[in-house]
Protein backbone atom coordinates (compact mmCIF):
# COMPACT_ATOMS: atom_id res chain seq x y z
CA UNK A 1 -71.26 0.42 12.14
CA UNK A 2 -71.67 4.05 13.18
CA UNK A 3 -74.11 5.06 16.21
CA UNK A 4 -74.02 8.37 15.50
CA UNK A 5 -76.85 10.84 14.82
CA UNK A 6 -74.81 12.78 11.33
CA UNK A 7 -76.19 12.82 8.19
CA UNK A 8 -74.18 9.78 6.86
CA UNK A 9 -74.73 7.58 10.39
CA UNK A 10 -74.94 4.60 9.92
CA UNK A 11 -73.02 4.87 6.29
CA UNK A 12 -70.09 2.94 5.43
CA UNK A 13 -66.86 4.81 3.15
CA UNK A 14 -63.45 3.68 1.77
CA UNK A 15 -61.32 6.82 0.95
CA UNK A 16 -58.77 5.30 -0.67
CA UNK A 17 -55.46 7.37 -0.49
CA UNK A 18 -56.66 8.73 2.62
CA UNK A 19 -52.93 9.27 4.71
CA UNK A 20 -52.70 12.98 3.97
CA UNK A 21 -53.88 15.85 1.85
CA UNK A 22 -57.65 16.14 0.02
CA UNK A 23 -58.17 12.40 0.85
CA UNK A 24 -57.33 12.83 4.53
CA UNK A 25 -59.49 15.95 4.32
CA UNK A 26 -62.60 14.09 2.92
CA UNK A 27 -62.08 10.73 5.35
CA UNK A 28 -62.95 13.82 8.42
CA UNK A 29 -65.78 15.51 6.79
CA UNK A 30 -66.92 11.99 6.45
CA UNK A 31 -66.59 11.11 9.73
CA UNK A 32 -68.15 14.57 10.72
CA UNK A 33 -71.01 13.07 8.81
CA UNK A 34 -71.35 10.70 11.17
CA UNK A 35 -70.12 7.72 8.93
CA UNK A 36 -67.56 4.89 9.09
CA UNK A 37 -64.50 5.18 7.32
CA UNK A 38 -61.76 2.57 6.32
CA UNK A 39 -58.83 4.81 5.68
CA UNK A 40 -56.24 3.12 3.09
CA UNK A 41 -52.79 4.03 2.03
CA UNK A 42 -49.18 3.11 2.07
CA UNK A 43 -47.80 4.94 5.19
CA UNK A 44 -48.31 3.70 9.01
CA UNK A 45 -46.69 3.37 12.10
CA UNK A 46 -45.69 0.02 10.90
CA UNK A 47 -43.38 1.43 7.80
CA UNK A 48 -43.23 4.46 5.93
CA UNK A 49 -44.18 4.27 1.57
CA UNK A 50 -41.13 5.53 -0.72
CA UNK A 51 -42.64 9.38 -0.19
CA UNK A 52 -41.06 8.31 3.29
CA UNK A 53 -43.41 11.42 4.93
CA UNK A 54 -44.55 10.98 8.61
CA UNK A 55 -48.33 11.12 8.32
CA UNK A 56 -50.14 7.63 8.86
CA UNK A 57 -53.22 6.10 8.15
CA UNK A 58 -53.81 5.66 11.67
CA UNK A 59 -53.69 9.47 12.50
CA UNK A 60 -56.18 10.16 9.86
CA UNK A 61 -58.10 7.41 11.46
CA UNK A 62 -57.86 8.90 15.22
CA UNK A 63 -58.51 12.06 13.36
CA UNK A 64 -62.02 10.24 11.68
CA UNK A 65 -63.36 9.46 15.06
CA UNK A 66 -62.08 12.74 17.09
CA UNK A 67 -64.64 14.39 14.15
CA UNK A 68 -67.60 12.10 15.04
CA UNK A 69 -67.45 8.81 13.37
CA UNK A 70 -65.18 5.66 13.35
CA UNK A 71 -61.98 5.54 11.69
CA UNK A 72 -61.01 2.45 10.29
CA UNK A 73 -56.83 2.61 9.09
CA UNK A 74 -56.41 -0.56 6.82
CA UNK A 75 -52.72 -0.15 4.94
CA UNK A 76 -53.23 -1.22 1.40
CA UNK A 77 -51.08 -1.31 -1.74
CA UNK A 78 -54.07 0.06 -4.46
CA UNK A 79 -51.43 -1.14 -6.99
CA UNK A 80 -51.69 -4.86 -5.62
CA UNK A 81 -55.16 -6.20 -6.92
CA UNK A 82 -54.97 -9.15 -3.85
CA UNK A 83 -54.14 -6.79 -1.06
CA UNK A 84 -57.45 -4.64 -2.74
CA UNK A 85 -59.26 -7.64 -3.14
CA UNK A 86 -58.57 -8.34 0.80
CA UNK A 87 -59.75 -5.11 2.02
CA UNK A 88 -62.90 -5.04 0.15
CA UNK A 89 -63.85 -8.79 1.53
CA UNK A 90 -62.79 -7.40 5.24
CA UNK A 91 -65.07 -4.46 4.60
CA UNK A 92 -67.80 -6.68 3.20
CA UNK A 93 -67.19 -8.74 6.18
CA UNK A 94 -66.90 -6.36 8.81
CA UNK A 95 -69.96 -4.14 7.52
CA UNK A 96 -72.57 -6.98 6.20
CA UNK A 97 -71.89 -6.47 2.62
CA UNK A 98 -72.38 -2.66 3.20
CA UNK A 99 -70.29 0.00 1.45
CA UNK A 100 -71.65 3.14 0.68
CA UNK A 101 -69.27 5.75 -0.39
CA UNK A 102 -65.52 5.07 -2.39
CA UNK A 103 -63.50 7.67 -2.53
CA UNK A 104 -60.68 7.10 -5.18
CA UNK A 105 -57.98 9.95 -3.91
CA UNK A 106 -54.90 8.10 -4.71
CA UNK A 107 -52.19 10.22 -6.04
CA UNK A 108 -48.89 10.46 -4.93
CA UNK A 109 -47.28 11.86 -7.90
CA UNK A 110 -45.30 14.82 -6.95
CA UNK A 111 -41.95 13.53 -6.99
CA UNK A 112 -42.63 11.82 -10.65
CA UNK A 113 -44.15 14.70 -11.99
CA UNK A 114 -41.08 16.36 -14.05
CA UNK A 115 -42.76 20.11 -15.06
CA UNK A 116 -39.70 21.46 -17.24
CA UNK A 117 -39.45 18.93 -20.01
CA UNK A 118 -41.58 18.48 -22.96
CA UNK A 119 -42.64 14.28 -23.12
CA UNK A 120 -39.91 13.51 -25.83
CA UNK A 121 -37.14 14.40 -22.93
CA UNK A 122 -38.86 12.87 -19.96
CA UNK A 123 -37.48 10.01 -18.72
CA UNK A 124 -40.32 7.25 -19.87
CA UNK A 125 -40.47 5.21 -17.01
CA UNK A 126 -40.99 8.04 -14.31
CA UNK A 127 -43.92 8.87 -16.82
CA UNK A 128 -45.31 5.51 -16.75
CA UNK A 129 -44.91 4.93 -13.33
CA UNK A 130 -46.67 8.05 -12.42
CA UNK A 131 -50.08 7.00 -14.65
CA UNK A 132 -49.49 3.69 -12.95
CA UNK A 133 -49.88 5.45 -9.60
CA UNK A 134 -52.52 7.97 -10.32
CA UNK A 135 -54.20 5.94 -13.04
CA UNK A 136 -54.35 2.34 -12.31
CA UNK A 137 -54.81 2.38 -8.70
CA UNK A 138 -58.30 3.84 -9.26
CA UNK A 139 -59.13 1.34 -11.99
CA UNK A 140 -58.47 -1.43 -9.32
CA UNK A 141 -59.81 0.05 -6.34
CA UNK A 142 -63.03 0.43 -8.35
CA UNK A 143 -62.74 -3.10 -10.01
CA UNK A 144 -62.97 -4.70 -6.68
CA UNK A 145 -65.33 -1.90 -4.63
CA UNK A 146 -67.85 -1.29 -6.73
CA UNK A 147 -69.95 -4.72 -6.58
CA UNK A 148 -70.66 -4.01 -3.17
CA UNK A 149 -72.37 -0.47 -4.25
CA UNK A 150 -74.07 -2.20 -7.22
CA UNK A 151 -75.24 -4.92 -4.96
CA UNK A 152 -77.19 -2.57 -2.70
CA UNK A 153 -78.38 -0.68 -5.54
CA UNK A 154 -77.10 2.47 -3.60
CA UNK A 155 -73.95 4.78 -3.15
CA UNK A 156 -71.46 6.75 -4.29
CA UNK A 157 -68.16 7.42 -6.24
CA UNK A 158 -65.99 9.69 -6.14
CA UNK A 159 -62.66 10.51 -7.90
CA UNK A 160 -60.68 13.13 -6.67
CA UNK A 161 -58.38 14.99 -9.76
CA UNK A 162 -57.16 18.36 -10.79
CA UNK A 163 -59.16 21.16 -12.73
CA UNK A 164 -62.62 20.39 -14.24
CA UNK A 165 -61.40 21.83 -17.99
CA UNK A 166 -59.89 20.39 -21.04
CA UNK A 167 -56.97 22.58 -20.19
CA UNK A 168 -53.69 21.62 -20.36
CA UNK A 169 -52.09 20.71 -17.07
CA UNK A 170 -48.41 21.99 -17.88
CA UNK A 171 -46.50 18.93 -18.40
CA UNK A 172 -47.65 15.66 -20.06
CA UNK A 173 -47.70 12.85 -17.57
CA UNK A 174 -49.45 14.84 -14.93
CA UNK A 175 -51.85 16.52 -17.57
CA UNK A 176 -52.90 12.97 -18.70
CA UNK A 177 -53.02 11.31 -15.26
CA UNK A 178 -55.52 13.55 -14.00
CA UNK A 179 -57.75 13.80 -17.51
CA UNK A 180 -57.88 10.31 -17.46
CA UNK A 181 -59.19 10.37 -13.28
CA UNK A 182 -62.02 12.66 -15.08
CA UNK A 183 -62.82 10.27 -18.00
CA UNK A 184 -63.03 7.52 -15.01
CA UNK A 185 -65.57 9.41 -13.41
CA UNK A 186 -67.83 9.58 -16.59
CA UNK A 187 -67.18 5.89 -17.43
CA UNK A 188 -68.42 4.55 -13.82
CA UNK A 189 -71.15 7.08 -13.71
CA UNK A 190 -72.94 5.33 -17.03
CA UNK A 191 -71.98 2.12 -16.31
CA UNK A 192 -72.80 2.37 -12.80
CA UNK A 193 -76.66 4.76 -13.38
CA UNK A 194 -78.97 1.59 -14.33
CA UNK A 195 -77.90 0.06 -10.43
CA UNK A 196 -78.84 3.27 -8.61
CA UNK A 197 -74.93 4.54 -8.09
CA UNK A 198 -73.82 7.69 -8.58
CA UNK A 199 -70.14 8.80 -10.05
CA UNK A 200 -68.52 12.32 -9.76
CA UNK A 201 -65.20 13.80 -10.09
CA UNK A 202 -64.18 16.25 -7.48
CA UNK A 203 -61.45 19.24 -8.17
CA UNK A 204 -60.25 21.15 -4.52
CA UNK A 205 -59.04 23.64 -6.21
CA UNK A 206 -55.69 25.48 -4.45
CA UNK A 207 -54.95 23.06 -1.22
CA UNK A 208 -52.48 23.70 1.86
CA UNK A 209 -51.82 20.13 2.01
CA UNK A 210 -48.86 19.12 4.62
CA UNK A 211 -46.78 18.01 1.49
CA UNK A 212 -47.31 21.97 0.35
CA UNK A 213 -47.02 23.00 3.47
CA UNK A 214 -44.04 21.44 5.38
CA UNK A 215 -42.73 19.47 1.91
CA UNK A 216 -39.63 17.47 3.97
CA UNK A 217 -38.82 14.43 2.15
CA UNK A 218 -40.26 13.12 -0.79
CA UNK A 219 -38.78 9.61 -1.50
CA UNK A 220 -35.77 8.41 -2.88
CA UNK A 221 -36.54 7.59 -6.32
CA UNK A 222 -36.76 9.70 -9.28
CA UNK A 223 -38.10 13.61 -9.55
CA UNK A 224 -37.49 15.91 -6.97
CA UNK A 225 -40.46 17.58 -4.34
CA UNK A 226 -43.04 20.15 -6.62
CA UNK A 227 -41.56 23.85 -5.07
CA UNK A 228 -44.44 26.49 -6.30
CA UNK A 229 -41.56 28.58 -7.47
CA UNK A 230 -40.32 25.80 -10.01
CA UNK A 231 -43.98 25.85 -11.98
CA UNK A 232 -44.34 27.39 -15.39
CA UNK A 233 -45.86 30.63 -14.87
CA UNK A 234 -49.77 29.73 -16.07
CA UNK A 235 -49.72 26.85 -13.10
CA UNK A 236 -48.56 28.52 -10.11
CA UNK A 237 -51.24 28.58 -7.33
CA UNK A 238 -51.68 31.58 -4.99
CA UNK A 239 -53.71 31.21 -2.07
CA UNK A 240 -56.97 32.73 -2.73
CA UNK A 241 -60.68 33.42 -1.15
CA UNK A 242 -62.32 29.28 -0.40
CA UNK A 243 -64.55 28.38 -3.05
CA UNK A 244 -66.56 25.28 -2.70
CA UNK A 245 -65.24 22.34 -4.64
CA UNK A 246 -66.52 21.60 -7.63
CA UNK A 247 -67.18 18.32 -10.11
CA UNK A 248 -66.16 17.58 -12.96
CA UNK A 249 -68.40 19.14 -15.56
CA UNK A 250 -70.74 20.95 -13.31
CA UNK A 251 -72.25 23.83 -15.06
CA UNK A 252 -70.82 27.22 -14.18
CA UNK A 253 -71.57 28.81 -10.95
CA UNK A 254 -73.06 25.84 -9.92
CA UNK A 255 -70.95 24.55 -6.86
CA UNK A 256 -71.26 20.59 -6.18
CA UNK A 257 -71.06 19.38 -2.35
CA UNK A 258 -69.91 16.04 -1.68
CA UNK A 259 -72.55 16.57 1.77
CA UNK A 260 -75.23 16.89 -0.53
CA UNK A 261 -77.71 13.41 -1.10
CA UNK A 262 -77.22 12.07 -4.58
CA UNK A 263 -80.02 10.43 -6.31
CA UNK A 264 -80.48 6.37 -5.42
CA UNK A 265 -78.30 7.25 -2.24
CA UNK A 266 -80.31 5.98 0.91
C-alpha cells in the first residue's frame, strides 16, 4: 500500500481505461493524492490495442508514482469478464481485500463513432461494437469490482461520460453510449447507498487529450479519427477558460470535485 502522507494515502484505486486521456488524467491526481493505483487498459510495451497509439499503461503508471503515489499498470481486456475477474482477485490479493476508488473511464470510441449519418445509414455493427466498448466494459468492470467496495462498507465510483444534460450528443451511437454511462452512475449509486458506497458520473468538459492533440493513428478497423472540423456545427469544442468538472446531475453552479470526501468514504 501507499506510505505517503496525501489525502488518499493509504487508499487503494482501479481507473479502468487509464492508458491516455481523462482516465490517465485522473490515475495522476490520484496518485497526487497519495493513493495506489492499478492502471488498466489495452496498450503496453508488450503490444499495442487496435487504436494502435503509443501511450502505455506503464507510462501512466511511472507517471502515478513521479506524482506521489504507486502506479500499478495491469493490461486488461474490460470486455473479457475472466481477464476482469483476474485483476480484481490480484488487487484483492495484493491489497488485503482493499479497494477504495473504481474509476470506470473506458471509452475508446472515436474511430466507431460515425457523426454524419442518421442511425438508419450507419453501418450496425460499428454501432454495436461501439456500445459494446463504451457500454459493457463498465457493466463488467463494476460486476466484478464492486464487492470489494461493498465488503468494506466504504468507497467510491466513478463513471467518466460526456455532458451532464439530456441533450442530444449529435449522432446516435455515441449519444446513447454516453447516456447510458450516466444512467450507470444512478443505478450503482442506489444499489450501492444502503453499503456505505458512493456513485457519480463525471463530465471533463473540453479535453486536450493526446488523441486530440497529436491524433496519429487510430486503428485499422472501421470509422476514421474524430477531426474537430468534421463535427456538426452545435458539437464542435473550442478551447475555453478551465471550469471544474462536474457530475452528472449536480445542481447548477455547483461544481463537484472528485478530491472532495464523499459520505461513508474513510
Amino acid at each position: 500500500m501507499t506510505t505517503g502522507t496525501g489525502p488518499l494515502a493509504g487508499k487503494v484505486a482501479l481507473v479502468a481505461g487509464g492508458t491516455r486521456g481523462g482516465g490517465r488524467g485522473i490515475a495522476v491526481e490520484l496518485g497526487a493524492a497519495g493513493a495506489t493505483v492499478y492502471v488498466t487498459g489495452r496498450s503496453s510495451t508488450g503490444g499495442r490495442s487496435d487504436l494502435d497509439r503509443p501511450e502505455t499503461i506503464e507510462q501512466t503508471a511511472e507517471q502515478v508514482t513521479a506524482a506521489g503515489g504507486r502506479g500499478i499498470p495491469a493490461r486488461t481486456d474490460r470486455s473479457s469478464p475472466d481477464e476482469v475477474r483476474a485483476l480484481v482477485d490480484k488487487i484483492a490479493a495484493e491489497q488485503d481485500g482493499r479497494l477504495d476508488i473504481l474509476v470506470n473511464s473506458v471509452w475508446g470510441g472515436d474511430p466507431l463513432t460515425d457523426w454524419e449519418h442518421p442511425l438508419w445509414e450507419q453501418d450496425l455493427e460499428t454501432g454495436l461494437r461501439l456500445l459494446r466498448q463504451a457500454v459493457e466494459t463498465h457493466v463488467i468492470t463494476s460486476r466484478f469490482a464492486l464487492p470489494l467496495l461493498v465488503a468494506r462498507r466504504s468507497g467510491l465510483v466513478v463513471e467518466v461520460t460526456d455532458g451532464n444534460t439530456a441533450r442530444y450528443r449529435g449522432t446516435f451511437f455515441y449519444d446513447l453510449a454516453k447516456s447510458a454511462v450516466i444512467r450507470l452512475a444512478v443505478a450503482q449509486a442506489a444499489e450501492l447507498k444502503p453499503h456505505g458506497v458512493a456513485a457519480v458520473a463525471i463530465t471533463p468538459g473540453f479535453l486536450r487529450s493526446e488523441t486530440r492533440c497529436n491524433p496519429g493513428r487510430q486503428g485499422q478497423g472501421q470509422g476514421t479519427a474524430v477531426e474537430s472540423r468534421r463535427l456538426p456545427t452545435p458539437l464542435r469544442r473550442r478551447p475555453r477558460r478551465r471550469r471544474p468538472g462536474r457530475a452528472a446531475g449536480a445542481a447548477p453552479g455547483r461544481p463537484v470535485s472528485t478530491s472532495h470526501p464523499q459520505p461513508g468514504f474513510q
